[in-house]
C-alpha atoms as a PDB file:
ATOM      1  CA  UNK A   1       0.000   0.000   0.000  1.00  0.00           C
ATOM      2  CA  UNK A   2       1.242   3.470  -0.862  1.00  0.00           C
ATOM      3  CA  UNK A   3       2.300   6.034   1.563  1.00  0.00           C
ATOM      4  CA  UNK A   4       0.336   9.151   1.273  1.00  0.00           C
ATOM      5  CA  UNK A   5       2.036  12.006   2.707  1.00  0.00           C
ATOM      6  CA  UNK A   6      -0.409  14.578   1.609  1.00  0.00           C
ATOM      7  CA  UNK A   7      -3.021  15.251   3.288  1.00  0.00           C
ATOM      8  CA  UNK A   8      -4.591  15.892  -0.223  1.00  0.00           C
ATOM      9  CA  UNK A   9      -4.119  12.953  -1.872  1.00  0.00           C
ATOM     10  CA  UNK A  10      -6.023   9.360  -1.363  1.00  0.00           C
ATOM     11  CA  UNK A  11      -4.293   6.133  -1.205  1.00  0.00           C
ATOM     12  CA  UNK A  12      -4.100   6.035  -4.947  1.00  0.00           C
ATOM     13  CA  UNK A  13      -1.990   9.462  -5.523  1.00  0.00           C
ATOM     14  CA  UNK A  14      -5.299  10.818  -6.560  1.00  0.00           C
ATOM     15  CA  UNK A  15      -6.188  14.262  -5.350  1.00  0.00           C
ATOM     16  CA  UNK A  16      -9.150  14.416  -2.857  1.00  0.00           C
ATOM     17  CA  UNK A  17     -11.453  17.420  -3.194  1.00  0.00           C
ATOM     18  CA  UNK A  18     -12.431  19.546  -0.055  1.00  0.00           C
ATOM     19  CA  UNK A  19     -15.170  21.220  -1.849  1.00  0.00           C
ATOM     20  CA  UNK A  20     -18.225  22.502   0.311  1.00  0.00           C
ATOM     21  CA  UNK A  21     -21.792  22.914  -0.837  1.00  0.00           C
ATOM     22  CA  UNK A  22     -21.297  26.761  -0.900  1.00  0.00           C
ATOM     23  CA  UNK A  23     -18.149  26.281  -2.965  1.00  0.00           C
ATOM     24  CA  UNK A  24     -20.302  24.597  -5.649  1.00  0.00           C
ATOM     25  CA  UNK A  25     -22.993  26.853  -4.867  1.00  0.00           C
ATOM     26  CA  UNK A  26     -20.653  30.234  -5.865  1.00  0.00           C
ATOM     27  CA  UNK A  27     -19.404  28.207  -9.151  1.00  0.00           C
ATOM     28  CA  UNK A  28     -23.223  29.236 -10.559  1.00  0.00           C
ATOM     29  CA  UNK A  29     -22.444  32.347 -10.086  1.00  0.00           C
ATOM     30  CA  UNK A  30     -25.258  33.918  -8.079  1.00  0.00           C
ATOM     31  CA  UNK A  31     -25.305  37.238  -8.859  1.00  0.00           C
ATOM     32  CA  UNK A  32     -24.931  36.757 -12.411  1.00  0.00           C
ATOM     33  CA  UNK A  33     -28.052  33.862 -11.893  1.00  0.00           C
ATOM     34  CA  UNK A  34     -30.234  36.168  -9.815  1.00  0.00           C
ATOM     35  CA  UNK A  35     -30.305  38.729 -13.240  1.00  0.00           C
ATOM     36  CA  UNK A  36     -30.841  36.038 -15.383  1.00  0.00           C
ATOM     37  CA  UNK A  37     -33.680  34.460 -13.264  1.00  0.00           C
ATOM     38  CA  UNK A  38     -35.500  37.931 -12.935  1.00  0.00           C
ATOM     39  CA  UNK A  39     -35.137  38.576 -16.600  1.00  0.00           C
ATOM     40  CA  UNK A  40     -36.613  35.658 -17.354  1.00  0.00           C
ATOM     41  CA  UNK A  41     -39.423  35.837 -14.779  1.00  0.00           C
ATOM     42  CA  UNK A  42     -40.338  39.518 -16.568  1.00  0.00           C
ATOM     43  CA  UNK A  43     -40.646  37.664 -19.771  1.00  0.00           C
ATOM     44  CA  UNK A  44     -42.607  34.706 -18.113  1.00  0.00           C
ATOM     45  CA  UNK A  45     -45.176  37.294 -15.859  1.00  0.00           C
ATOM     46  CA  UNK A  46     -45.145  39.882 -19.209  1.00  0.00           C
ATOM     47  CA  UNK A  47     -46.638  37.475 -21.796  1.00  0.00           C
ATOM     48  CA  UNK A  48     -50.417  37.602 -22.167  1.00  0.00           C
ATOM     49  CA  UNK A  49     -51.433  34.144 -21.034  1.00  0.00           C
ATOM     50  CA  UNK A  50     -52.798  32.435 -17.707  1.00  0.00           C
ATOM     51  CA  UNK A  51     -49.583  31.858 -16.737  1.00  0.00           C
ATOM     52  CA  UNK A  52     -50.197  27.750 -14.360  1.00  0.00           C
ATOM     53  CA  UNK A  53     -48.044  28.351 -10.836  1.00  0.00           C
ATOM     54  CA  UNK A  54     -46.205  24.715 -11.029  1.00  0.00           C
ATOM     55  CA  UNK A  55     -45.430  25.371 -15.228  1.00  0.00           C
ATOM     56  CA  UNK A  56     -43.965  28.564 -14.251  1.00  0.00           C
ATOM     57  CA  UNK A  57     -42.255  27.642 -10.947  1.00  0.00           C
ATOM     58  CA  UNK A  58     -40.772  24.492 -13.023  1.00  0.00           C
ATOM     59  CA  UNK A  59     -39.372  26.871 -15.969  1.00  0.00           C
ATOM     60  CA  UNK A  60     -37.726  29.610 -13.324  1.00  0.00           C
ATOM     61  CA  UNK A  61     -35.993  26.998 -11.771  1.00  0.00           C
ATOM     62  CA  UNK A  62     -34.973  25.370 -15.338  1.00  0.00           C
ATOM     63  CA  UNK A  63     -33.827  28.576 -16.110  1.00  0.00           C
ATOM     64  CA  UNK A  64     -31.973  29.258 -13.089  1.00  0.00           C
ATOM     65  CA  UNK A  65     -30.003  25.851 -13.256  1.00  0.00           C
ATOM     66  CA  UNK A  66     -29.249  26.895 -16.661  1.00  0.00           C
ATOM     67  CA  UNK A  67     -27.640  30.215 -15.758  1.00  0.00           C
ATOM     68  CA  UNK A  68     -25.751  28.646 -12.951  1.00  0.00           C
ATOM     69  CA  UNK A  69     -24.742  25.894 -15.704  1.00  0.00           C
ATOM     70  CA  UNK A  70     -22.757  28.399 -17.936  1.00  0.00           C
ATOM     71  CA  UNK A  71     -21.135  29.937 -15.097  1.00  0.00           C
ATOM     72  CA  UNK A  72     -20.244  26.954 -13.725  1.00  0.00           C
ATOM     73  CA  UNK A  73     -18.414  26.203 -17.745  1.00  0.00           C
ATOM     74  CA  UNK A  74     -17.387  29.597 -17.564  1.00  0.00           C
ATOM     75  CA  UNK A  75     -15.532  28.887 -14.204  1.00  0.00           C
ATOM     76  CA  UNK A  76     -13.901  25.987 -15.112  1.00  0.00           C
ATOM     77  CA  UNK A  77     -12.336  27.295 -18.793  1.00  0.00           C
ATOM     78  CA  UNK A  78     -11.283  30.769 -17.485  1.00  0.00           C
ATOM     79  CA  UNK A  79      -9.688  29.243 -14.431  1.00  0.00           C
ATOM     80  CA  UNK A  80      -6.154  30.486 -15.931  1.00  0.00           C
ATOM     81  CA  UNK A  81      -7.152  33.748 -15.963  1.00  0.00           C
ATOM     82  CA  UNK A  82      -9.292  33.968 -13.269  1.00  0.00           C
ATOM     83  CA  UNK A  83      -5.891  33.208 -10.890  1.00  0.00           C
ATOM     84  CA  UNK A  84      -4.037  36.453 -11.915  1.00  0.00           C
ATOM     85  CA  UNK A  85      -7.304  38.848 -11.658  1.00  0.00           C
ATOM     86  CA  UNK A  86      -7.959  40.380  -8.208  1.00  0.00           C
ATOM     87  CA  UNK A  87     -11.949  40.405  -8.431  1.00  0.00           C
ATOM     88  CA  UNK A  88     -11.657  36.602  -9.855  1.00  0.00           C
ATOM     89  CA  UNK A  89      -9.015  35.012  -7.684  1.00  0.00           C
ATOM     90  CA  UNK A  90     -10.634  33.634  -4.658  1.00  0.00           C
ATOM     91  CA  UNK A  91     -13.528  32.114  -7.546  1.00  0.00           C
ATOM     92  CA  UNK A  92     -13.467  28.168  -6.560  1.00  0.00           C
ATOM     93  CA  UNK A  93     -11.568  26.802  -8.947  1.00  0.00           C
ATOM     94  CA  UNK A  94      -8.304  29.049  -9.181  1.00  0.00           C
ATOM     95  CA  UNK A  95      -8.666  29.170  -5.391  1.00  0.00           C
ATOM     96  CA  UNK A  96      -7.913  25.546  -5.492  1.00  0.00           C
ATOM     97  CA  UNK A  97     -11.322  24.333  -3.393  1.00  0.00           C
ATOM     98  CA  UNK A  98     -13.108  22.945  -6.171  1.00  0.00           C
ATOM     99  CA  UNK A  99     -11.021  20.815  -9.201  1.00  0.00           C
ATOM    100  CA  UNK A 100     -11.163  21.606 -12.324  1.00  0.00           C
ATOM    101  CA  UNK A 101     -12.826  18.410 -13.696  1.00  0.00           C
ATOM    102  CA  UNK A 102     -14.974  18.642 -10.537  1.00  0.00           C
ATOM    103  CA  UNK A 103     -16.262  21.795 -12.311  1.00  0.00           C
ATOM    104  CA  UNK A 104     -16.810  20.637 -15.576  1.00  0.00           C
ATOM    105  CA  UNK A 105     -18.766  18.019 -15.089  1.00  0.00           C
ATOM    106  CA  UNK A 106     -21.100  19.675 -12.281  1.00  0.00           C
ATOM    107  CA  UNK A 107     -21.593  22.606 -15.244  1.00  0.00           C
ATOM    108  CA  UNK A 108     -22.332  19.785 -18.021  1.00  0.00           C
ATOM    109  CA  UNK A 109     -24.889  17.321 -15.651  1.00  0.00           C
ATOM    110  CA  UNK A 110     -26.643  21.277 -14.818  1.00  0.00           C
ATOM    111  CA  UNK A 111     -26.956  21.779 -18.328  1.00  0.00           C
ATOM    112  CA  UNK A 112     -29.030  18.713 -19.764  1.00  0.00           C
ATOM    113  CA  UNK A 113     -30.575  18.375 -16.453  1.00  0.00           C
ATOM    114  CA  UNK A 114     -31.939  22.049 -16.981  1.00  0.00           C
ATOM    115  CA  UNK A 115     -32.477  21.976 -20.796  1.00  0.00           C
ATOM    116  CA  UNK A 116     -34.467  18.123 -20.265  1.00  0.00           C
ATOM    117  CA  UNK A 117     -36.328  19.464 -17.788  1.00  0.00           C
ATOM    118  CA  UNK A 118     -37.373  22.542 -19.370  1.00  0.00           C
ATOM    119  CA  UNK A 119     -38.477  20.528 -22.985  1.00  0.00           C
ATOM    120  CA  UNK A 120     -40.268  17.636 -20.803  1.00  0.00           C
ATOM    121  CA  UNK A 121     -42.640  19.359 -18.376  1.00  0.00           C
ATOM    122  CA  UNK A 122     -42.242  22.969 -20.098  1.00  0.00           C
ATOM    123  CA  UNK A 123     -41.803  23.164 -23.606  1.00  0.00           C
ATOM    124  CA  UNK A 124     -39.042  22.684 -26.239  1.00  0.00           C
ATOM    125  CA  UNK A 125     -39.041  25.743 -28.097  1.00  0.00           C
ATOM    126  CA  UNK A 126     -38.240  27.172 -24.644  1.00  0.00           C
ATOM    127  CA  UNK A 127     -35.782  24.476 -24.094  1.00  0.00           C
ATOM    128  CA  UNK A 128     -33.716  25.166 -26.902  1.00  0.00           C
ATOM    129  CA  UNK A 129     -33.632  28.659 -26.061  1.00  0.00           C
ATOM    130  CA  UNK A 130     -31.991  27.308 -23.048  1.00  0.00           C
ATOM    131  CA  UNK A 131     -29.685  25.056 -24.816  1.00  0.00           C
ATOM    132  CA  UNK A 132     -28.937  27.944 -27.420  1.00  0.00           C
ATOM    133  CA  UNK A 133     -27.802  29.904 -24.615  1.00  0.00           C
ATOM    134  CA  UNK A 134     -25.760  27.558 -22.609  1.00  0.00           C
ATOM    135  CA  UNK A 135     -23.561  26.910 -25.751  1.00  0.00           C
ATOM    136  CA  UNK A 136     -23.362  30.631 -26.933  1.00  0.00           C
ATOM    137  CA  UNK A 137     -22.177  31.389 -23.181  1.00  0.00           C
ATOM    138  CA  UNK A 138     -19.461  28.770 -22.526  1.00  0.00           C
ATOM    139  CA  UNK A 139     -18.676  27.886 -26.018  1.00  0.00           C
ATOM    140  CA  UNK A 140     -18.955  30.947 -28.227  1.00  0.00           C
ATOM    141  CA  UNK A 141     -18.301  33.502 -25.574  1.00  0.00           C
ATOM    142  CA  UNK A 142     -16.112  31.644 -23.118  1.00  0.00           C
ATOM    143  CA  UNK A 143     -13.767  29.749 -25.408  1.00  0.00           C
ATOM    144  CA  UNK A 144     -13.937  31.830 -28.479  1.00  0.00           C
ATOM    145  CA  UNK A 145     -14.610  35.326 -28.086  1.00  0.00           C
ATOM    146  CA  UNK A 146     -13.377  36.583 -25.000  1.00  0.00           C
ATOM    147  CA  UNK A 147      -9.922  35.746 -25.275  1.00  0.00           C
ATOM    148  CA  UNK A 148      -9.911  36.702 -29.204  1.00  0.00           C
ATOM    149  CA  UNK A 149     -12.149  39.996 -29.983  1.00  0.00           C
ATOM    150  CA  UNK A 150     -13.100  43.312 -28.387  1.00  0.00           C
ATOM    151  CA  UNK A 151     -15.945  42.934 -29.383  1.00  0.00           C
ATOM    152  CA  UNK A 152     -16.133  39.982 -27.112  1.00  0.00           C
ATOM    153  CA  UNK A 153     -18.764  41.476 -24.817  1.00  0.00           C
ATOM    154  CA  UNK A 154     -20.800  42.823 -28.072  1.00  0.00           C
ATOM    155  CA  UNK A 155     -21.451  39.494 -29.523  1.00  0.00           C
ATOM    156  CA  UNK A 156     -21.314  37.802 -26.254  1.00  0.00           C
ATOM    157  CA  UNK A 157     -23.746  40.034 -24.879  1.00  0.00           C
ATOM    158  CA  UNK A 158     -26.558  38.003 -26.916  1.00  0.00           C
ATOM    159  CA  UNK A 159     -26.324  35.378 -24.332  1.00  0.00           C
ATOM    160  CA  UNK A 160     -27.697  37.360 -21.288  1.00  0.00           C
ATOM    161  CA  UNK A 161     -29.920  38.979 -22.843  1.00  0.00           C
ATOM    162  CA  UNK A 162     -31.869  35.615 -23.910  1.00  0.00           C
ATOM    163  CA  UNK A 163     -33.385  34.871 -20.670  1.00  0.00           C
ATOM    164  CA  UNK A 164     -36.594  37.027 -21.096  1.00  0.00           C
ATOM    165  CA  UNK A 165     -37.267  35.291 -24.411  1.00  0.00           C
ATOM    166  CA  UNK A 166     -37.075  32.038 -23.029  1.00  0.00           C
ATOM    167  CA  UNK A 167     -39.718  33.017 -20.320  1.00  0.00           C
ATOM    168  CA  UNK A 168     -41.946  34.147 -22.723  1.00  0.00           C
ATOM    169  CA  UNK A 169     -41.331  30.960 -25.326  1.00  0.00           C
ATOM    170  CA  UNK A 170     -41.986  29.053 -21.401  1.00  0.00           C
ATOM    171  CA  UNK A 171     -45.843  29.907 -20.893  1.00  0.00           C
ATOM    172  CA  UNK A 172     -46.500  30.926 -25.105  1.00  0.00           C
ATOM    173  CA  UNK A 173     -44.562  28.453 -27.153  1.00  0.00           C
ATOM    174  CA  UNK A 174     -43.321  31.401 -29.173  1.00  0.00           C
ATOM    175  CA  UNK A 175     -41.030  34.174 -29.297  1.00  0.00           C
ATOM    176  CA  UNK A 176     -42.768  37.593 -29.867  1.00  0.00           C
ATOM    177  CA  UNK A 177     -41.965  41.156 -31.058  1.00  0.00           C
ATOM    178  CA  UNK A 178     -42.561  42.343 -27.117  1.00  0.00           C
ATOM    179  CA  UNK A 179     -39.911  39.755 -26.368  1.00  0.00           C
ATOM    180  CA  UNK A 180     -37.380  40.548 -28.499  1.00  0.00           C
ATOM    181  CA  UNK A 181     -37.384  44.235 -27.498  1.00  0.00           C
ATOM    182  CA  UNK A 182     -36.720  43.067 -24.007  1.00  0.00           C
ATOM    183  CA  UNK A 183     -33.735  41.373 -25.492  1.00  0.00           C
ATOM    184  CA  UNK A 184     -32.686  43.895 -27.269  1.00  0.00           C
ATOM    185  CA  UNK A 185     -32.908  46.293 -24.252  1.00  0.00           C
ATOM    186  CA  UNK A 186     -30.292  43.794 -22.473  1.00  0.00           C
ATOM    187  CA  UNK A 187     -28.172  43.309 -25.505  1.00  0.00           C
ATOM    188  CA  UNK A 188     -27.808  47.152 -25.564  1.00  0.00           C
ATOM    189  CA  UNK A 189     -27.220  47.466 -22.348  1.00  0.00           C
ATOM    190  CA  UNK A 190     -24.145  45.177 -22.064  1.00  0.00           C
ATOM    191  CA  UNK A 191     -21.263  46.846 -23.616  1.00  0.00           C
ATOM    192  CA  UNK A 192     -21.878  50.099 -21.799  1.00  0.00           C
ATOM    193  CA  UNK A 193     -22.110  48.053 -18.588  1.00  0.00           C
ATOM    194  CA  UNK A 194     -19.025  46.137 -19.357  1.00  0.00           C
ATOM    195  CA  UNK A 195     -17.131  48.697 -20.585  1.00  0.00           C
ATOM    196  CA  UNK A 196     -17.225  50.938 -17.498  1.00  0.00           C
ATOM    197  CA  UNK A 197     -15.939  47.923 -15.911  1.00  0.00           C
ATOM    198  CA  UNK A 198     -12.946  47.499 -18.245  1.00  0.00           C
ATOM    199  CA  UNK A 199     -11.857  51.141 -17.743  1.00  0.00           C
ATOM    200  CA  UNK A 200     -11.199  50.968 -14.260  1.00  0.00           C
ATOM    201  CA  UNK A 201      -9.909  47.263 -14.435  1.00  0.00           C
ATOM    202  CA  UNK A 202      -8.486  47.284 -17.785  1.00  0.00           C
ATOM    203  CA  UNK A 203      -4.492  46.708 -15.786  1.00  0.00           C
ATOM    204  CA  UNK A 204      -5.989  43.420 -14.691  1.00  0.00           C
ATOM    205  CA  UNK A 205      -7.594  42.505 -17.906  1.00  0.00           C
ATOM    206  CA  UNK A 206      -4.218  43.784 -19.586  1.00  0.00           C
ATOM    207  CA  UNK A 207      -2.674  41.527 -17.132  1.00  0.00           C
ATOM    208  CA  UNK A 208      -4.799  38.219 -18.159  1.00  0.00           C
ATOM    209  CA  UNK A 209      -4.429  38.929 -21.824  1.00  0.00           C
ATOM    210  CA  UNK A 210      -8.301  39.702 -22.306  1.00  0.00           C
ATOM    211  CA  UNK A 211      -8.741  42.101 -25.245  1.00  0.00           C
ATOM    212  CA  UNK A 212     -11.152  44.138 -23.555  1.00  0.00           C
ATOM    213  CA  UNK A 213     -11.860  47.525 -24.949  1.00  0.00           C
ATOM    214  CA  UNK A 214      -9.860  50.274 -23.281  1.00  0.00           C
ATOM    215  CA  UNK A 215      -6.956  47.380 -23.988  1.00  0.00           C
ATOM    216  CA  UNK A 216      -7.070  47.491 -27.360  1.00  0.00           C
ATOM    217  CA  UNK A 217      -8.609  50.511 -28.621  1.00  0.00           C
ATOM    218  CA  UNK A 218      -7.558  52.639 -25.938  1.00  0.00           C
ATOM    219  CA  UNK A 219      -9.621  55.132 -23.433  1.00  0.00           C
ATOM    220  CA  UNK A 220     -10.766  57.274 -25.289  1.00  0.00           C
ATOM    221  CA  UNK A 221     -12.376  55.310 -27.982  1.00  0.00           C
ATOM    222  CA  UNK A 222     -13.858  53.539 -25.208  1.00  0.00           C
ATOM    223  CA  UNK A 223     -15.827  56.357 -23.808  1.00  0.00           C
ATOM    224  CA  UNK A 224     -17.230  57.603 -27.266  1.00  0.00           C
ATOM    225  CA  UNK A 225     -18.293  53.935 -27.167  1.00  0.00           C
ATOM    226  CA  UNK A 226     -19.735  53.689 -24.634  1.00  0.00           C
ATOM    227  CA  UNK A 227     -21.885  57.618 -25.115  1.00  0.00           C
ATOM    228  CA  UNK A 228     -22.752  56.122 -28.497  1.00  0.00           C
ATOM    229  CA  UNK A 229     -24.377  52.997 -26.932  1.00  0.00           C
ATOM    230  CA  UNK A 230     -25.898  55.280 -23.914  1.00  0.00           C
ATOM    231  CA  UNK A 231     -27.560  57.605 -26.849  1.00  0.00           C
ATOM    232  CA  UNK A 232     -29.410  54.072 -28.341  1.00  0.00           C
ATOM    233  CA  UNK A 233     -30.297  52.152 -25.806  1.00  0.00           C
ATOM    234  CA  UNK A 234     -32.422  55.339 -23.942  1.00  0.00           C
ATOM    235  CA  UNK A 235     -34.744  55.637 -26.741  1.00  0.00           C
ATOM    236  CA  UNK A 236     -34.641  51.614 -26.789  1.00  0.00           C
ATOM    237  CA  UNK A 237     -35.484  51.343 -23.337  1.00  0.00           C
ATOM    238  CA  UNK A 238     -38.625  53.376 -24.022  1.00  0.00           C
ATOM    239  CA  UNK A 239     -39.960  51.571 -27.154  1.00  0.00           C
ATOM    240  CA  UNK A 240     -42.438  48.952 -24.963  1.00  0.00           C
ATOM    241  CA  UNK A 241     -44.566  52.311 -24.305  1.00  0.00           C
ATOM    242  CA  UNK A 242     -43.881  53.541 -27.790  1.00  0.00           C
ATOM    243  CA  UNK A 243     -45.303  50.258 -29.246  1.00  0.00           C
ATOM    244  CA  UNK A 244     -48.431  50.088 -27.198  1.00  0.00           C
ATOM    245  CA  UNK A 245     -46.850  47.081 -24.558  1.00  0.00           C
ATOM    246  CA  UNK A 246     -46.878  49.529 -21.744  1.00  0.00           C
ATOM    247  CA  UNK A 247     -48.704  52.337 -20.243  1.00  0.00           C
ATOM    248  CA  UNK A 248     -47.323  56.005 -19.923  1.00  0.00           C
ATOM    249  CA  UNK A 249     -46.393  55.015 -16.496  1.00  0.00           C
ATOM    250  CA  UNK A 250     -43.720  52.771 -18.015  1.00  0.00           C
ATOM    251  CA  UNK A 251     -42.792  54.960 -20.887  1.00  0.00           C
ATOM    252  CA  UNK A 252     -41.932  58.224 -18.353  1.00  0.00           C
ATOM    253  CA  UNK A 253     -40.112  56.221 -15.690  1.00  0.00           C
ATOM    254  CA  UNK A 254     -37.891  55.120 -18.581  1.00  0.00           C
ATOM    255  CA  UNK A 255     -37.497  58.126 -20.369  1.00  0.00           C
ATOM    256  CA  UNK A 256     -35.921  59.403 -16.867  1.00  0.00           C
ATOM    257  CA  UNK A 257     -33.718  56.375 -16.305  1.00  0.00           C
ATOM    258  CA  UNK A 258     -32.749  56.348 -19.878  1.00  0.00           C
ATOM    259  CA  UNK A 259     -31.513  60.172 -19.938  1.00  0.00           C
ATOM    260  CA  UNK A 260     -29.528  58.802 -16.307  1.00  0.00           C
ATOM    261  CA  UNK A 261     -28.134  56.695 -18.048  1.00  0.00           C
ATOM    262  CA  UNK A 262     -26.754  59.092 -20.941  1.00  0.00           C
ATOM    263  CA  UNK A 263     -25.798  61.551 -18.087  1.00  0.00           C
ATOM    264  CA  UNK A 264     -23.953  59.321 -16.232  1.00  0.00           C
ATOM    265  CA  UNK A 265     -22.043  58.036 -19.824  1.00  0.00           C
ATOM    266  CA  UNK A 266     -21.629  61.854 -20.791  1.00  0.00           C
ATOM    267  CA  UNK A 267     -19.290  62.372 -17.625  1.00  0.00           C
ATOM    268  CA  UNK A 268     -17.899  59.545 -18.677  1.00  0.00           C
ATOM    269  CA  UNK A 269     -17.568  60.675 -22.081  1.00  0.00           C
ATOM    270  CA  UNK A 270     -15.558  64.096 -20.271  1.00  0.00           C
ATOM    271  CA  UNK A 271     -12.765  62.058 -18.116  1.00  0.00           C
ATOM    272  CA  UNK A 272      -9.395  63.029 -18.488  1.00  0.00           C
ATOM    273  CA  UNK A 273      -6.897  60.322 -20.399  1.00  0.00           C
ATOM    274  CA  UNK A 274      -4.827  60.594 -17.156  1.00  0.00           C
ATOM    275  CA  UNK A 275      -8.011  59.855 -14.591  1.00  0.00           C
ATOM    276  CA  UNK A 276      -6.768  57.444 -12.677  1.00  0.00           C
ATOM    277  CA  UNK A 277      -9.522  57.095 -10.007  1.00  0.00           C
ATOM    278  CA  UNK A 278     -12.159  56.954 -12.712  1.00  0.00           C
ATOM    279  CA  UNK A 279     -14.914  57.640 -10.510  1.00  0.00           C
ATOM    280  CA  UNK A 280     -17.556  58.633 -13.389  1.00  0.00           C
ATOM    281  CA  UNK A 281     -16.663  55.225 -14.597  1.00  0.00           C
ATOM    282  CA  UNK A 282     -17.254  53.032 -11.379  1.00  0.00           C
ATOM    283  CA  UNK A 283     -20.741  55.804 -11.245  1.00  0.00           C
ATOM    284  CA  UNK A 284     -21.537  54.304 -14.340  1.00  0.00           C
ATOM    285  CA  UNK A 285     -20.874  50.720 -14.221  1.00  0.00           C
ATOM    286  CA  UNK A 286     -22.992  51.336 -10.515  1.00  0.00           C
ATOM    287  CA  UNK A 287     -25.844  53.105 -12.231  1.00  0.00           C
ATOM    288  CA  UNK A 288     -25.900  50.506 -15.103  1.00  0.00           C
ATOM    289  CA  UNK A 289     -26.894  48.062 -12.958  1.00  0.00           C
ATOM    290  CA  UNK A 290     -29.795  50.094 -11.204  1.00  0.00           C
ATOM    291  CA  UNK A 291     -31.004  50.878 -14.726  1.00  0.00           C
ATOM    292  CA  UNK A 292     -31.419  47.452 -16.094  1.00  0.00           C
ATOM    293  CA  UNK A 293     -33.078  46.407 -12.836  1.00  0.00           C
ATOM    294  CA  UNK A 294     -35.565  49.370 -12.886  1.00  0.00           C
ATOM    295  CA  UNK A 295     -36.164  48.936 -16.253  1.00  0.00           C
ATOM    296  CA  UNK A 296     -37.190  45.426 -15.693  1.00  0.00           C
ATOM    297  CA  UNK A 297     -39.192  45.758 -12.713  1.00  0.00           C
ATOM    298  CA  UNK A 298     -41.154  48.234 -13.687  1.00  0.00           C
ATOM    299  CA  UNK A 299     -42.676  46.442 -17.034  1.00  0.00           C
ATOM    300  CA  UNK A 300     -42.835  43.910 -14.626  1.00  0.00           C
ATOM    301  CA  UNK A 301     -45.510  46.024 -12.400  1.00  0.00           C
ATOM    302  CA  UNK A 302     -46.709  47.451 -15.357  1.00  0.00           C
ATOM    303  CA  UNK A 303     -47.787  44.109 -16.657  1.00  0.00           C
ATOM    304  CA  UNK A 304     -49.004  43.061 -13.450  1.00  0.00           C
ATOM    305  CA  UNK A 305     -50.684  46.189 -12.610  1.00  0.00           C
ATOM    306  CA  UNK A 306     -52.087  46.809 -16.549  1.00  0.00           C
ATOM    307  CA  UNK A 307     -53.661  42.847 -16.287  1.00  0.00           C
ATOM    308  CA  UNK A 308     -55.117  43.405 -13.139  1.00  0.00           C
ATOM    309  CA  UNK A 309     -56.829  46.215 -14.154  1.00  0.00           C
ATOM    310  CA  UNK A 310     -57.966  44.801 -17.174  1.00  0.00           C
ATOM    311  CA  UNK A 311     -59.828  41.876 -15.291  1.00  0.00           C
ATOM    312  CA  UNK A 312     -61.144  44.112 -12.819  1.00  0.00           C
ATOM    313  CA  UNK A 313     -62.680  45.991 -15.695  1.00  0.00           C
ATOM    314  CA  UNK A 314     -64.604  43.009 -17.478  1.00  0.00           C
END
């Protein structure tokens, strides 16, 4: 019988995993999950259909083990470069808790699980969706994109901003015009979002070898960038009203976070080359996140609010 003089290796010179359930648990990527979930829920609550509790209970949590799948892949092939990034190190795998094969197979049993649960008991156009995004995420983005393009978060960006779509396709079977502007709200909101990011962490993504942005194109460029995508995506972000999906109360609470939004990117827009605190930046990437979470929650109310009403008036 071998002698095993580390403590982390079994009898067989393999090496034994300490991983805890909270380890595994912050492989999904929670925060990242929690958007994704709500997104999705928006979709699901927003389409105009008697939504069934247990269909809709069974497709969030689909959904969510989806999301948590891709970060999970996303974990496990970034490892490299999550080890030399401060906000990334302490992530499970670079950290050393959970193994890297450990990883990938947790993120690949998550994925069919979710995407076979979601076709069987849900539906498969939904399903697919899921599937769809899962791949895009850890295979397009992940693998392909990040580590090659710019642009990465551009493209990339398709794959977050899916989840709404696939709660509508959930409780509808299809994929409408209401649910593609939801997308495209999300899509447009990405780079911006990211961007701010890279410009106050664009040493450490220098430091990985991640083309991001301010990396490749410099500052500058960047911030007319990121004005340009501020000055589309506030006239996006009120199109629901514009088409006749929402009420005015929707339309004016966006038109204010939308002109926030290209406020916040304008100061941006005005930094000095040689800011090195880049505090309109970290307002930005801050305020980013309140507007997409706004956005969504108040179509959500609005939906609720506008179908209430409705039945109350038959």
């Amino acid at each position: 019988m071998a002698l095993v003089d580390d403590p982390m290796m079994d009898e067989a010179g393999f090496r034994i995993s300490e991983a805890t359930a909270g380890d595994f648990f912050a492989l999904l990527k929670p925060r990242v999950m929690s958007l994704v979930v709500f997104t999705a829920f928006v979709g699901l609550v927003a389409a105009p259909v008697t939504v069934n509790p247990l269909i809709a209970m069974v497709a969030i949590l689909a959904i969510a083990i989806g999301a948590g799948a891709s970060g999970a892949l996303n974990m496990w092939y970034d490892a490299d470069i999550d080890a030399v990034m401060s906000r990334t190190v302490n992530r499970p795998v670079p950290s050393g808790r959970i193994l890297p094969g450990e990883a990938l197979s947790f993120g690949l049993v998550l994925s069919v699980l979710s995407v076979m649960t979601l076709g069987v008991l849900v539906n498969w156009l939904s399903a697919a969706l899921l599937a769809f995004t899962i791949f895009f995420y850890a295979v397009v983005y992940t693998m392909w994109l990040k580590r090659s393009t710019p642009q990465n978060i551009v493209i990339g960006g398709a794959a977050g901003a899916i989840p709404p779509v696939i709660g509508w396709a959930a409780v509808t079977g299809t994929v409408s015009l209401e649910s593609l502007v939801l997308f495209l709200i999300i899509f447009l909101w990405t780079p911006p979002h990211f961007w701010a990011l890279a410009l106050f962490k664009s040493d450490e993504y220098a430091k990985a070898g991640i083309p991001m942005m301010p990396n490749v194109a410099g500052q500058a460029s960047t911030r007319r960038q990121i004005f340009a995508y501020a000055l589309i995506l506030a006239p996006i972000g009120v199109l629901p009203w514009v088409l006749g999906f929402t009420t005015a109360g929707y339309g004016i609470a966006s038109l204010v976070l939308g002109a926030g939004f290209v406020w916040y990117a304008w100061k941006v827009l005005r930094m000095a080359d040689d800011d090195r605190v880049m505090k309109p930046a970290k307002a930005l990437f801050a305020y980013s996140l309140l507007y997409l979470f706004a956005i969504f929650a108040i179509y959500l109310a609005d939906s609720v609010v506008g179908r209430a009403l409705a039945i109350g008036g038959a």
